[in-house]
C-alpha atoms as a PDB file:
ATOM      1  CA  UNK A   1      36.824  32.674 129.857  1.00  0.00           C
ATOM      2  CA  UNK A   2      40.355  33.793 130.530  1.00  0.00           C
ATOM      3  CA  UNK A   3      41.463  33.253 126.762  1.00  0.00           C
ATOM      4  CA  UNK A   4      38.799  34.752 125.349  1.00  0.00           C
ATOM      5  CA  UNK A   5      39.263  38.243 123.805  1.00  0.00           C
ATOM      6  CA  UNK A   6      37.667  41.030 126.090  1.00  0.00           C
ATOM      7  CA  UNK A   7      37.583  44.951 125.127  1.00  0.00           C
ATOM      8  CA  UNK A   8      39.791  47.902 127.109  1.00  0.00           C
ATOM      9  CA  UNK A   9      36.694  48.990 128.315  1.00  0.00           C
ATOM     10  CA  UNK A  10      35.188  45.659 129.856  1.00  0.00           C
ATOM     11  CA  UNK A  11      38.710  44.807 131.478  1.00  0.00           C
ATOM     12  CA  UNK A  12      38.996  48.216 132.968  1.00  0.00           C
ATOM     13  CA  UNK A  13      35.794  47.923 134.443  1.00  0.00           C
ATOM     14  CA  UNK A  14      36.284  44.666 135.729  1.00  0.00           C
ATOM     15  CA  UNK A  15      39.899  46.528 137.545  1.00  0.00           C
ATOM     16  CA  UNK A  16      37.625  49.338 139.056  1.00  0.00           C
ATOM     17  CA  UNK A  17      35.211  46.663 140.305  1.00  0.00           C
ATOM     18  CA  UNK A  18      38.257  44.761 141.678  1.00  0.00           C
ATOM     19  CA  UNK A  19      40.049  47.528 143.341  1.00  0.00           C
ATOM     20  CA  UNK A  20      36.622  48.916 145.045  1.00  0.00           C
ATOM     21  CA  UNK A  21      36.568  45.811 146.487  1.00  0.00           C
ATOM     22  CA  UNK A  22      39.749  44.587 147.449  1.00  0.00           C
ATOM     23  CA  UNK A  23      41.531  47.897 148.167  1.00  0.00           C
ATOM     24  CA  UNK A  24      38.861  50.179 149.418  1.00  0.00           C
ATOM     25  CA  UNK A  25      37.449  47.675 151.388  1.00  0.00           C
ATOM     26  CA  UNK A  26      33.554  48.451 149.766  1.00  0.00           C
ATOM     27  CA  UNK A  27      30.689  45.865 149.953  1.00  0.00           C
ATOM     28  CA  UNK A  28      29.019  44.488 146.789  1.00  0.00           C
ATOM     29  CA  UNK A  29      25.801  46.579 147.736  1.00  0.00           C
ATOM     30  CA  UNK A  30      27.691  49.828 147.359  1.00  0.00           C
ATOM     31  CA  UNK A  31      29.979  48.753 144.418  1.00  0.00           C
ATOM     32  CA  UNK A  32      26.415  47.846 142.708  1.00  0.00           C
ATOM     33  CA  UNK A  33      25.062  51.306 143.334  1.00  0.00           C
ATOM     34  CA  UNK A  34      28.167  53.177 142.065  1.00  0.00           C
ATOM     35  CA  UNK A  35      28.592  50.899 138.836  1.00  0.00           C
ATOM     36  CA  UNK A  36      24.606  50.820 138.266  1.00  0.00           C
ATOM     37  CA  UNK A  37      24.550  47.115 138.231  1.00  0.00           C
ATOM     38  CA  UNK A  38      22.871  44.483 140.453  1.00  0.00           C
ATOM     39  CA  UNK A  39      24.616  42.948 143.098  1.00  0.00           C
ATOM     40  CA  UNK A  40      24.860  39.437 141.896  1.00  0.00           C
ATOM     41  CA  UNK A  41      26.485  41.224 138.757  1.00  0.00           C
ATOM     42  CA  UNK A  42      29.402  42.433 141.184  1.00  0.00           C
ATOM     43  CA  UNK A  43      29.674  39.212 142.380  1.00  0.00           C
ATOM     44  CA  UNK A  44      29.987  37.430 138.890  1.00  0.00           C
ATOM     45  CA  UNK A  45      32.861  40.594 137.633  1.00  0.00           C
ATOM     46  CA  UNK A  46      34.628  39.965 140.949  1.00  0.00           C
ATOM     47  CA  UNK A  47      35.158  36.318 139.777  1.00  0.00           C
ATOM     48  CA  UNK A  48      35.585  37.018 136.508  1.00  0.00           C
ATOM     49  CA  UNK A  49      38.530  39.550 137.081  1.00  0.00           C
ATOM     50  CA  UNK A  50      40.399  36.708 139.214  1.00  0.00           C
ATOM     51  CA  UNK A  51      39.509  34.130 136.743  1.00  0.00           C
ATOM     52  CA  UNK A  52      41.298  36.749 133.851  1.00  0.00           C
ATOM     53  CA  UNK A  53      44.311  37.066 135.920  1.00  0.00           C
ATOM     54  CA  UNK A  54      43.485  40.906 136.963  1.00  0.00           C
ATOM     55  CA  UNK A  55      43.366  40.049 140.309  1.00  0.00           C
ATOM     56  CA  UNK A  56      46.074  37.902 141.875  1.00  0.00           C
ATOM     57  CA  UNK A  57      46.037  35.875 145.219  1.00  0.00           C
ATOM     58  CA  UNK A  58      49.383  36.345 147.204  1.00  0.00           C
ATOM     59  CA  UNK A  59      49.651  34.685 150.924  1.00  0.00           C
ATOM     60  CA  UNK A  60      51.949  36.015 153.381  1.00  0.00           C
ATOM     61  CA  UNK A  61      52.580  34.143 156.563  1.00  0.00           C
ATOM     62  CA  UNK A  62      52.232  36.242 159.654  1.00  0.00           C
ATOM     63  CA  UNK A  63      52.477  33.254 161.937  1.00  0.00           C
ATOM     64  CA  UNK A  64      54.719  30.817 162.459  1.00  0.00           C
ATOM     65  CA  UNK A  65      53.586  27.764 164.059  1.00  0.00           C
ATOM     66  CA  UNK A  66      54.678  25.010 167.085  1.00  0.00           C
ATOM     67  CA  UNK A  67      54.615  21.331 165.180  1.00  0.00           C
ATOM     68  CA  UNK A  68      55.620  19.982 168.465  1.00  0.00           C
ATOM     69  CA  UNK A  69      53.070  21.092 170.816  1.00  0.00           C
ATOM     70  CA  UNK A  70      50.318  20.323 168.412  1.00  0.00           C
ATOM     71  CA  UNK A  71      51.607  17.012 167.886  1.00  0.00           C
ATOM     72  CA  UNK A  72      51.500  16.892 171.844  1.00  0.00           C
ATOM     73  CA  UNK A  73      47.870  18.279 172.164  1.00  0.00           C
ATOM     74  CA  UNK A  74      46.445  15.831 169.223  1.00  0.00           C
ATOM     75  CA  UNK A  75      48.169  12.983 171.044  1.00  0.00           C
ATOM     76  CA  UNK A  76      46.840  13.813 174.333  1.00  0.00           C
ATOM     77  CA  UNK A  77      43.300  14.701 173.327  1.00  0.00           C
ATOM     78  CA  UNK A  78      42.408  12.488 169.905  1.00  0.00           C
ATOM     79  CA  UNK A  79      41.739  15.928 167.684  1.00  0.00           C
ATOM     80  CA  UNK A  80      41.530  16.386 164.289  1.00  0.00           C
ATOM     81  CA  UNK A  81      43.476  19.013 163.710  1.00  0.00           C
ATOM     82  CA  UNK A  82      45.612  21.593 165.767  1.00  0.00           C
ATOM     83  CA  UNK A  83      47.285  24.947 165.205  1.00  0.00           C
ATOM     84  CA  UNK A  84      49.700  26.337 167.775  1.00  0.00           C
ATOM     85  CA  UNK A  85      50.436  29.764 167.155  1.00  0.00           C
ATOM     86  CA  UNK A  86      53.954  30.857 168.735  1.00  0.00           C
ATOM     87  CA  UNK A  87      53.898  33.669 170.742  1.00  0.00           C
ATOM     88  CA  UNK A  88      56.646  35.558 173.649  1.00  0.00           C
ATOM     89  CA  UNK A  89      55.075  36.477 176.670  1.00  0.00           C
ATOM     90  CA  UNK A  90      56.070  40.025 175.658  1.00  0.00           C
ATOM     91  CA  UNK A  91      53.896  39.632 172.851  1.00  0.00           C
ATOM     92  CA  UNK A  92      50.618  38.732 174.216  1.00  0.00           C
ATOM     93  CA  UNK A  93      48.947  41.550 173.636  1.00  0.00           C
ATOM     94  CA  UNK A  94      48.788  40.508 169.549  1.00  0.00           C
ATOM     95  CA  UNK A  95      47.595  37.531 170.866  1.00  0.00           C
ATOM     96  CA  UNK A  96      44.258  38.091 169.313  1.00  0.00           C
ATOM     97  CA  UNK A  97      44.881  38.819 166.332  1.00  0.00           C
ATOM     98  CA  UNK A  98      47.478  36.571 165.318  1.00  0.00           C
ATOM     99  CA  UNK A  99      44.860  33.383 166.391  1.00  0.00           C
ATOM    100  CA  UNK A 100      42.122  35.062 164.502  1.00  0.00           C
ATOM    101  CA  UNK A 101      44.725  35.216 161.517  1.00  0.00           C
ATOM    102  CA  UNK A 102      45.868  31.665 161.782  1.00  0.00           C
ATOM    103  CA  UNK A 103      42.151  30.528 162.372  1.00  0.00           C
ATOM    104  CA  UNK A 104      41.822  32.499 158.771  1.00  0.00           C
ATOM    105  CA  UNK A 105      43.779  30.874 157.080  1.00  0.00           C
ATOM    106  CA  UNK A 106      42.511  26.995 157.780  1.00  0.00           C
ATOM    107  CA  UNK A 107      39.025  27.657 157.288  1.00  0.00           C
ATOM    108  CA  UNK A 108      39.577  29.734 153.978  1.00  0.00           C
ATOM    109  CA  UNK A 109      42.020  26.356 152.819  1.00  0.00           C
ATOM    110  CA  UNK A 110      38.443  24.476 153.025  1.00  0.00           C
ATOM    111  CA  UNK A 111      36.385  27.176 151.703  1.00  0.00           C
ATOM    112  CA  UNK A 112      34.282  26.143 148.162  1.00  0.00           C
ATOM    113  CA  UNK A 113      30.725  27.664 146.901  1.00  0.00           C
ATOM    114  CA  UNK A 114      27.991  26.155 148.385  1.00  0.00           C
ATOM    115  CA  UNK A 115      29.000  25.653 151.689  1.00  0.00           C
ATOM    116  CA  UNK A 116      26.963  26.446 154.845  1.00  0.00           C
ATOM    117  CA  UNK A 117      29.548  27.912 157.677  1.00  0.00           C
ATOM    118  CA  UNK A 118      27.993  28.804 161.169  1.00  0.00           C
ATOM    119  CA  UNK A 119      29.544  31.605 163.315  1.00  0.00           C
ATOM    120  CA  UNK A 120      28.824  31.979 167.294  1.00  0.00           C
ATOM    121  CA  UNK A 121      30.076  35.188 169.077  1.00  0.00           C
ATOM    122  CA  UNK A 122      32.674  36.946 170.678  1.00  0.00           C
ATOM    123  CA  UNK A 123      36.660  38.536 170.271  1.00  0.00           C
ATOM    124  CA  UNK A 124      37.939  35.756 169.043  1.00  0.00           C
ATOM    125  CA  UNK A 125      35.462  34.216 166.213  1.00  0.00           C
ATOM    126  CA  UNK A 126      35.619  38.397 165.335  1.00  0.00           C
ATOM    127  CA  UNK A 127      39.195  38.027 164.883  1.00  0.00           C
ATOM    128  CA  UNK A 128      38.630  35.570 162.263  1.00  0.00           C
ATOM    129  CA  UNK A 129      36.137  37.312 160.396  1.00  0.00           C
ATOM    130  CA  UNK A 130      38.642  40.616 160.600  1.00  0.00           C
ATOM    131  CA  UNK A 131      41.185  38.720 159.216  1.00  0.00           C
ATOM    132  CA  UNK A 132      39.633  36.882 157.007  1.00  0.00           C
ATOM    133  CA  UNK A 133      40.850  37.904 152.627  1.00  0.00           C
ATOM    134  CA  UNK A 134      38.053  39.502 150.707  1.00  0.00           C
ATOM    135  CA  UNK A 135      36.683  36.291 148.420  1.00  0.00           C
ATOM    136  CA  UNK A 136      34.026  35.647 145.960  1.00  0.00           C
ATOM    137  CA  UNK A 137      31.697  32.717 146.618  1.00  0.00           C
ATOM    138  CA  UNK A 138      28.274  33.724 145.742  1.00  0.00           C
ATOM    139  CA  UNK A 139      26.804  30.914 147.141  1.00  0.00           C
ATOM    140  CA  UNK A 140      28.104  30.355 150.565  1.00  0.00           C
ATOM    141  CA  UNK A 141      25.844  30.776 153.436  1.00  0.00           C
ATOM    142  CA  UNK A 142      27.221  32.484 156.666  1.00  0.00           C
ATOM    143  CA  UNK A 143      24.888  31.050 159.648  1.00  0.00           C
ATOM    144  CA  UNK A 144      24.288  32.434 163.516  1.00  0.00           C
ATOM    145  CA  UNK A 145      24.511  29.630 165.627  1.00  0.00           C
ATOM    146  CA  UNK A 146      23.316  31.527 168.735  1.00  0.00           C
ATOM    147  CA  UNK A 147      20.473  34.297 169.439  1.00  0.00           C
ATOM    148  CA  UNK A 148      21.185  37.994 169.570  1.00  0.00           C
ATOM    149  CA  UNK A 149      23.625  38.861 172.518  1.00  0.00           C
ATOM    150  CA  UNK A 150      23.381  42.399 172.489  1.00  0.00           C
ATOM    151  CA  UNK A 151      27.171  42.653 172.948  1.00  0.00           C
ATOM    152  CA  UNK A 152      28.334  46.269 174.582  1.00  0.00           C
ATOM    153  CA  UNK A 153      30.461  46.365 171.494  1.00  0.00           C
ATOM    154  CA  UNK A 154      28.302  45.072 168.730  1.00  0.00           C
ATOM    155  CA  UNK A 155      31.151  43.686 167.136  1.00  0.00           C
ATOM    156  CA  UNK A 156      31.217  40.546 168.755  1.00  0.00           C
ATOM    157  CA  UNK A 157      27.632  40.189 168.023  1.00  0.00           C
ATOM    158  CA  UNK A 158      26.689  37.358 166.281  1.00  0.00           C
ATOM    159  CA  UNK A 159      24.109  39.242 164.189  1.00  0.00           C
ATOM    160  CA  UNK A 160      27.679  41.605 163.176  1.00  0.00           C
ATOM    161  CA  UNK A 161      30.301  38.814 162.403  1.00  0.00           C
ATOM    162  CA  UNK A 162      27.536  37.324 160.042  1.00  0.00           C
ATOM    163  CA  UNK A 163      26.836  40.789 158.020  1.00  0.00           C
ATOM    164  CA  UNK A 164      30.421  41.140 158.221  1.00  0.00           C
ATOM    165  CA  UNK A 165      31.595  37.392 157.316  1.00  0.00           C
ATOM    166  CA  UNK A 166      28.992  37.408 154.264  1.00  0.00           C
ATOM    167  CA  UNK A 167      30.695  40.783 153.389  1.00  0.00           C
ATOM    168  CA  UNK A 168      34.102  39.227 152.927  1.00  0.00           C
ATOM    169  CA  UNK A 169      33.363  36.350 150.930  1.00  0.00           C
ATOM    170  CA  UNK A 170      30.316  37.615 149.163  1.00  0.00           C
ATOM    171  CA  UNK A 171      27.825  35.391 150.528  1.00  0.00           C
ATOM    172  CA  UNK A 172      24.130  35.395 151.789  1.00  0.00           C
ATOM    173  CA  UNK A 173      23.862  35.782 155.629  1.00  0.00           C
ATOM    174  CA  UNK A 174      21.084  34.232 158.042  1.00  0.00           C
ATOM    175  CA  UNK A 175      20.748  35.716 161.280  1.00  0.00           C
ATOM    176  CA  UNK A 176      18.306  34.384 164.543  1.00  0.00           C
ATOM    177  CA  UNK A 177      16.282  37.392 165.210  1.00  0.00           C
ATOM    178  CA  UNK A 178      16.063  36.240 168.895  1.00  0.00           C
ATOM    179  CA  UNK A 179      17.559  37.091 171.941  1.00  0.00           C
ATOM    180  CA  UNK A 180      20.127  34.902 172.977  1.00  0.00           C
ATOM    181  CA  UNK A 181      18.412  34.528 176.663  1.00  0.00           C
ATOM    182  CA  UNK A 182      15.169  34.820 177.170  1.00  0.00           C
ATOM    183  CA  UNK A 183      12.703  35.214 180.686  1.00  0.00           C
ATOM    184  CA  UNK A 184      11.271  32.039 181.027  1.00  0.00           C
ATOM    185  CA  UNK A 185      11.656  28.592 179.036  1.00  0.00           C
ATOM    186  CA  UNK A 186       8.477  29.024 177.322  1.00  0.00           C
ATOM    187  CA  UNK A 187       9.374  32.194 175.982  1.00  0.00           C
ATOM    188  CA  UNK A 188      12.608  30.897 174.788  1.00  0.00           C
ATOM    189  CA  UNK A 189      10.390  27.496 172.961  1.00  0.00           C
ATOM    190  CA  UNK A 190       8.059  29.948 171.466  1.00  0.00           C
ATOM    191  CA  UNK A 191      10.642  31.628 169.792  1.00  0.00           C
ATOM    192  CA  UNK A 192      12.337  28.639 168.862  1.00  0.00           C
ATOM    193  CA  UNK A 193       9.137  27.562 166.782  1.00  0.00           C
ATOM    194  CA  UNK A 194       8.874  30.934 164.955  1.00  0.00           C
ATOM    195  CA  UNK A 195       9.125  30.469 161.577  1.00  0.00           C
ATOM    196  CA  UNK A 196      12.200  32.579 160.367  1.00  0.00           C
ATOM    197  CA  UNK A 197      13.650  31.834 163.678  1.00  0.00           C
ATOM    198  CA  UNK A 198      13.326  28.516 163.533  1.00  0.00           C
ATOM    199  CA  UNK A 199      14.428  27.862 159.921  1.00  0.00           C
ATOM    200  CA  UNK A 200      17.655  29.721 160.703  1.00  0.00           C
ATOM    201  CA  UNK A 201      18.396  27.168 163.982  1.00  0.00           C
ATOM    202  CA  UNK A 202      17.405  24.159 161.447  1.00  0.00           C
ATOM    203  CA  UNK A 203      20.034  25.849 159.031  1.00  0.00           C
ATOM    204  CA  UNK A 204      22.755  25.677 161.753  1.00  0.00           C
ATOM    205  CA  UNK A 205      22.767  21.540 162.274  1.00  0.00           C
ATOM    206  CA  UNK A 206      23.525  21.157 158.522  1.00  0.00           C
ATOM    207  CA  UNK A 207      26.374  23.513 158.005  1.00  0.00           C
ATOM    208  CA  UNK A 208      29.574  22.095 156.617  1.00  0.00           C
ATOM    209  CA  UNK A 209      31.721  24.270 159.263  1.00  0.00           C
ATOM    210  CA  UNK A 210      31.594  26.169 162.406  1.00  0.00           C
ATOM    211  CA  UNK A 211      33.363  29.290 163.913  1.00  0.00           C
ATOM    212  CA  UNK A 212      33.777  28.917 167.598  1.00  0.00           C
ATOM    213  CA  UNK A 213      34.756  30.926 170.821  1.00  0.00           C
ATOM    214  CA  UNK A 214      35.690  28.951 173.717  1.00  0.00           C
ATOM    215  CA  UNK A 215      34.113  30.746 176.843  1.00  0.00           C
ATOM    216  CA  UNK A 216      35.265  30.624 180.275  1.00  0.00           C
ATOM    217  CA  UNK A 217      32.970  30.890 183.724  1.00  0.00           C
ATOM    218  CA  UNK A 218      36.138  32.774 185.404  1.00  0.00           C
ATOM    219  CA  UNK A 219      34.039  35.379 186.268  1.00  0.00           C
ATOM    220  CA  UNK A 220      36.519  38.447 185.659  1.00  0.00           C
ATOM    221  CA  UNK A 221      36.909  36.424 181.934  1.00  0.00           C
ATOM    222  CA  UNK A 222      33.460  35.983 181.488  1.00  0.00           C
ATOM    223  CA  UNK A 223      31.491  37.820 178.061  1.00  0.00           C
ATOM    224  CA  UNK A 224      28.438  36.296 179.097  1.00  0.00           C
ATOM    225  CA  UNK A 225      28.879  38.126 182.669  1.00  0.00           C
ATOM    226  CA  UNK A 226      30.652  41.559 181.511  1.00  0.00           C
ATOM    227  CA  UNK A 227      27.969  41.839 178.960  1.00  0.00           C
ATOM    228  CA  UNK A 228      25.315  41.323 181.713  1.00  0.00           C
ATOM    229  CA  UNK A 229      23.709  38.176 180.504  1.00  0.00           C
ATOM    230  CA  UNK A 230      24.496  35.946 183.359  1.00  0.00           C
ATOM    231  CA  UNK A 231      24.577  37.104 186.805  1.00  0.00           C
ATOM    232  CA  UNK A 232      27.475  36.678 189.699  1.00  0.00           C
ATOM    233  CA  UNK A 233      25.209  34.141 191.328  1.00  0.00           C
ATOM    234  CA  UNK A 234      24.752  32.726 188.174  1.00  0.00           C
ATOM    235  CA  UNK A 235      28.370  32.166 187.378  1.00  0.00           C
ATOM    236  CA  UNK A 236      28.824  31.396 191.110  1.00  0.00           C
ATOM    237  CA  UNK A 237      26.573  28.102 190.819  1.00  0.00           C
ATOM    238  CA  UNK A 238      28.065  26.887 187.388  1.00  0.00           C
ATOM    239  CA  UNK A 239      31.753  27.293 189.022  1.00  0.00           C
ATOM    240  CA  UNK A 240      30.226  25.278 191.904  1.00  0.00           C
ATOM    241  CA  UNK A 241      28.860  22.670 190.267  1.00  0.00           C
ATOM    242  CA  UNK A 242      32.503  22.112 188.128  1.00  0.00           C
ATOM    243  CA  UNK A 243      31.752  24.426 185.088  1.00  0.00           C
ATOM    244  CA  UNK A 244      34.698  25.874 183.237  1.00  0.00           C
ATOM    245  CA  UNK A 245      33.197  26.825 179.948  1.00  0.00           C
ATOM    246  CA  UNK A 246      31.385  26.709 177.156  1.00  0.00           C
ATOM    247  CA  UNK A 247      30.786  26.394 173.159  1.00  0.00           C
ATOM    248  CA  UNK A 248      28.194  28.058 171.911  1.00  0.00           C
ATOM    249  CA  UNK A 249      26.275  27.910 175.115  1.00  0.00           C
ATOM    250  CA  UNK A 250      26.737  24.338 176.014  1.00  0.00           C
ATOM    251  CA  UNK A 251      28.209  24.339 178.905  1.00  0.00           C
ATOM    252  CA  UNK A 252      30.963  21.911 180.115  1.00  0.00           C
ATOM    253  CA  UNK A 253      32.970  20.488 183.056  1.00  0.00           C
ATOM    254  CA  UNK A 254      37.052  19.962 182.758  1.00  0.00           C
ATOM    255  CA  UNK A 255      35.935  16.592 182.155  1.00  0.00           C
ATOM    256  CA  UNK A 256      34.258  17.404 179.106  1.00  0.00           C
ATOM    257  CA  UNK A 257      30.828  16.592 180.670  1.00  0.00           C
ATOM    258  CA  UNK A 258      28.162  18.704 179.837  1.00  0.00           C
ATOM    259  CA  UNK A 259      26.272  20.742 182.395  1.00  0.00           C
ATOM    260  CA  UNK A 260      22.232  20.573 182.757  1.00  0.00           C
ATOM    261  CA  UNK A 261      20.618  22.914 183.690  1.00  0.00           C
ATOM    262  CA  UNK A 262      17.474  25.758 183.844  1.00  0.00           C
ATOM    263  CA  UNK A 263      19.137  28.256 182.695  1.00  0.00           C
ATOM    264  CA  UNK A 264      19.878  26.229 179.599  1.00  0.00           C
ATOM    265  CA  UNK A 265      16.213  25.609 178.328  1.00  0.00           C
ATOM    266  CA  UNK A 266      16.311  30.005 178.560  1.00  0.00           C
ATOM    267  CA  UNK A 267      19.446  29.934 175.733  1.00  0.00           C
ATOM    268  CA  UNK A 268      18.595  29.960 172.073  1.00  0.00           C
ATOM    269  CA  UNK A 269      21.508  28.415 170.350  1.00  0.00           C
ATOM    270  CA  UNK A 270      22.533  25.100 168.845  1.00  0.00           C
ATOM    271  CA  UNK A 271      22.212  22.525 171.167  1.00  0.00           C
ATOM    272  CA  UNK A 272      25.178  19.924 171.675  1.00  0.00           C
ATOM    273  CA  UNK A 273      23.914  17.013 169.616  1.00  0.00           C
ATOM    274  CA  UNK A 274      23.450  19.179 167.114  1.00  0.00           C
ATOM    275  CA  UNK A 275      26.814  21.226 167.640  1.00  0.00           C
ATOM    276  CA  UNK A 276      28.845  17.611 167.403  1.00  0.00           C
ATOM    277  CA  UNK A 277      27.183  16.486 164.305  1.00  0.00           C
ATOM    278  CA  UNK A 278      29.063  19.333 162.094  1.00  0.00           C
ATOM    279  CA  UNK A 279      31.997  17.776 160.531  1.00  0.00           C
ATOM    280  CA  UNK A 280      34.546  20.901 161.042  1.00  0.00           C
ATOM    281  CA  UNK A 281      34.148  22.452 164.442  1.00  0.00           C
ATOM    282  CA  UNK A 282      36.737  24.978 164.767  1.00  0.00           C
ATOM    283  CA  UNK A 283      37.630  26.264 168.238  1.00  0.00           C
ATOM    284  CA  UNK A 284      40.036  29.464 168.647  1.00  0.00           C
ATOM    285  CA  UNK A 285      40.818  30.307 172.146  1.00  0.00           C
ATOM    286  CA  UNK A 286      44.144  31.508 174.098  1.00  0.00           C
ATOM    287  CA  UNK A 287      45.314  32.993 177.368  1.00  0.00           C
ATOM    288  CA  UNK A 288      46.128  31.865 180.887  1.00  0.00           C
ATOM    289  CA  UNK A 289      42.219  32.422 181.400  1.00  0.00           C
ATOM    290  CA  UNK A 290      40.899  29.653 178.711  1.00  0.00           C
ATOM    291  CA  UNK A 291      43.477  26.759 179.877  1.00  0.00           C
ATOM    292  CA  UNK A 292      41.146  25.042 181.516  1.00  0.00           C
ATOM    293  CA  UNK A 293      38.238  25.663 179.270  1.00  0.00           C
ATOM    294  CA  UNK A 294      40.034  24.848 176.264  1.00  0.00           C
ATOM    295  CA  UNK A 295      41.049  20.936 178.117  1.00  0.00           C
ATOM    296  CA  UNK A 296      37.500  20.601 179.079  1.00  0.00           C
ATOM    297  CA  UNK A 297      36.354  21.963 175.147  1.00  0.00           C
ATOM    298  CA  UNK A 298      38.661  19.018 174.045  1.00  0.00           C
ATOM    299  CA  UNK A 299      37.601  16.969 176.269  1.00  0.00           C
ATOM    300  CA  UNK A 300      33.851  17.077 175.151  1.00  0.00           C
ATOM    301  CA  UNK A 301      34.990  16.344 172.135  1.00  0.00           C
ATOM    302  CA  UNK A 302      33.023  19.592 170.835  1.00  0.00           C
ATOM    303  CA  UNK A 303      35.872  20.858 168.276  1.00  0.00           C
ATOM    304  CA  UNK A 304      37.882  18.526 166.087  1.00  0.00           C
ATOM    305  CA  UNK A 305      39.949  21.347 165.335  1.00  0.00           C
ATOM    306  CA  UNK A 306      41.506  24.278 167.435  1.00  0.00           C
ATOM    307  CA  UNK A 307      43.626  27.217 167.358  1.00  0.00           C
ATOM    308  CA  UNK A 308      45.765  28.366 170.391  1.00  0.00           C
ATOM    309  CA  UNK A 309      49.269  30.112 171.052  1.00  0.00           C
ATOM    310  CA  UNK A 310      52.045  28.357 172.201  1.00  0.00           C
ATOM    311  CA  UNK A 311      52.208  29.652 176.395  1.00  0.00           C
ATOM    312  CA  UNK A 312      48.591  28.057 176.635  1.00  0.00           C
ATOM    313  CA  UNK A 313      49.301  24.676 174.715  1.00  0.00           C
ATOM    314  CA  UNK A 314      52.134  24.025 176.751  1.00  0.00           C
ATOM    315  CA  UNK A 315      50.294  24.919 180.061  1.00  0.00           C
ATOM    316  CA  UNK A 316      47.222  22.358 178.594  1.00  0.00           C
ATOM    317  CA  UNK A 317      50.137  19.600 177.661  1.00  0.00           C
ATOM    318  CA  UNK A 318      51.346  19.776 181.222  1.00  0.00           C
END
């Protein structure tokens, strides 16, 4: 295709296409409206322009990384992969956003059509997705991994970062049209056998990669208790009985053992087995508040890969 002769016409069309995209930041839908094509279409001019050389791919650090802490922390803990992201203390408030951009930029290194890549919730799996380049893979499917949260800021709702991640790399989102806790267990096991609900959950044990947050029970710290899913005397009895965070809902101790309980069978979200089965689990967590539930994340062995800045890897090495 890129040697073959094209007219004015075609490869300016194929530009405006490309810059609506790219630079204005529109989604296929709308590009398809304004060009009076079908969305698919979009998708297939969108390759073909970076396949003709119209649209070039230029990466620009914006991290620089700490090869001797994550030596350290893949020593220590028997990961996969880790990227420390260094950071001064006088920095911290970029913190954010420079994990979600290094998180960015391993995931989109393994990105190829027609793989399956499930997202939980929160600030920092957001960060990811808001960093993540505008791509073209037609046939990657963006998966929630955990019910509806009904986040404060919908942003860091899972039903968001999937419309939004599916956006970026033009790909087909599937969302769990659930809540994420329900009233009773048999409420929540209902749902679970619903039919769109429950091919969406099936979905999220086979995808090729996940997009993890790395929760912490401090209670100040806390999304699931400043968004008013769990209670103080909820949190209270999970710190009590050794909690210190979570993955996707699955709770676990420093020790990396996992915590049983009620509330659990209320939670619609991949369950552990099925969590540790996917073959990239990437983790992206960082602050003074997550040290402890990052060493207990890597201690359940629930990511093989992580993302962190430099302050907290040291703290977790020592």
């Amino acid at each position: 295709m890129a040697n073959e002769k094209i007219s004015p016409s075609r490869l300016n069309l194929l530009a405006d296409v490309a810059e609506m995209y790219y630079l204005d930041g529109m989604d296929q839908s709308d590009i398809a409206q304004r060009v009076g094509v079908s969305r698919s279409m979009v998708s297939r001019m969108l390759t073909e322009a970076r396949i003709r050389g119209i649209v070039e791919t230029k990466i620009i650090r914006q991290v620089i990384s700490n090869p001797e802490l994550e030596r350290a922390i893949k020593e220590k803990f028997d990961i996969e992969y880790v990227k420390v992201v260094s950071i001064e203390e006088s920095k911290s408030e970029k913190l954010l956003e420079l994990l979600g951009i290094a998180a960015a930029e391993i995931l989109n290194k393994h990105l190829k059509e027609h793989m399956a890549i499930g997202v939980a919730w929160g600030t920092a799996v957001s960060a990811v997705v808001q960093a993540f380049p505008p791509s073209v893979y037609p046939s990657i499917k963006i998966v929630q991994l955990v019910g509806a949260q009904g986040a404060r800021n919908i942003d860091y709702d899972g039903h968001m970062i999937v419309k939004q991640f599916a956006e970026k790399v033009g790909g087909e989102g599937y969302y769990i049209n659930a809540p994420y806790l329900c009233q009773s267990p048999e409420i929540a096991q209902s749902l679970r056998e619903t039919k769109g609900i429950k091919e969406t959950i099936d979905m999220g044990k086979a995808v090729d990669a996940a997009l993890l947050g790395i929760g912490t029970t401090q209670q100040e710290y806390s999304s699931f208790y400043l968004s008013g899913l769990l209670s103080e005397e909820e949190i209270a009895i999970m710190r009590q009985n050794g909690v210190v965070g979570d993955i996707a809902s699955n709770y676990f101790r420093i020790d990396g053992t996992p915590y049983n309980d009620e509330i659990l069978d209320r939670i619609i979200s991949i369950r552990l087995e099925d969590l540790k089965r996917i073959p990239m689990r990437l983790g992206i967590a960082g602050g003074s508040a997550k040290i402890n539930a990052i060493i207990g994340a890597l201690n359940s062995k629930l990511i093989n890969y992580l993302v962190t800045d430099s302050l907290t890897a040291r703290a977790i090495v020592n």
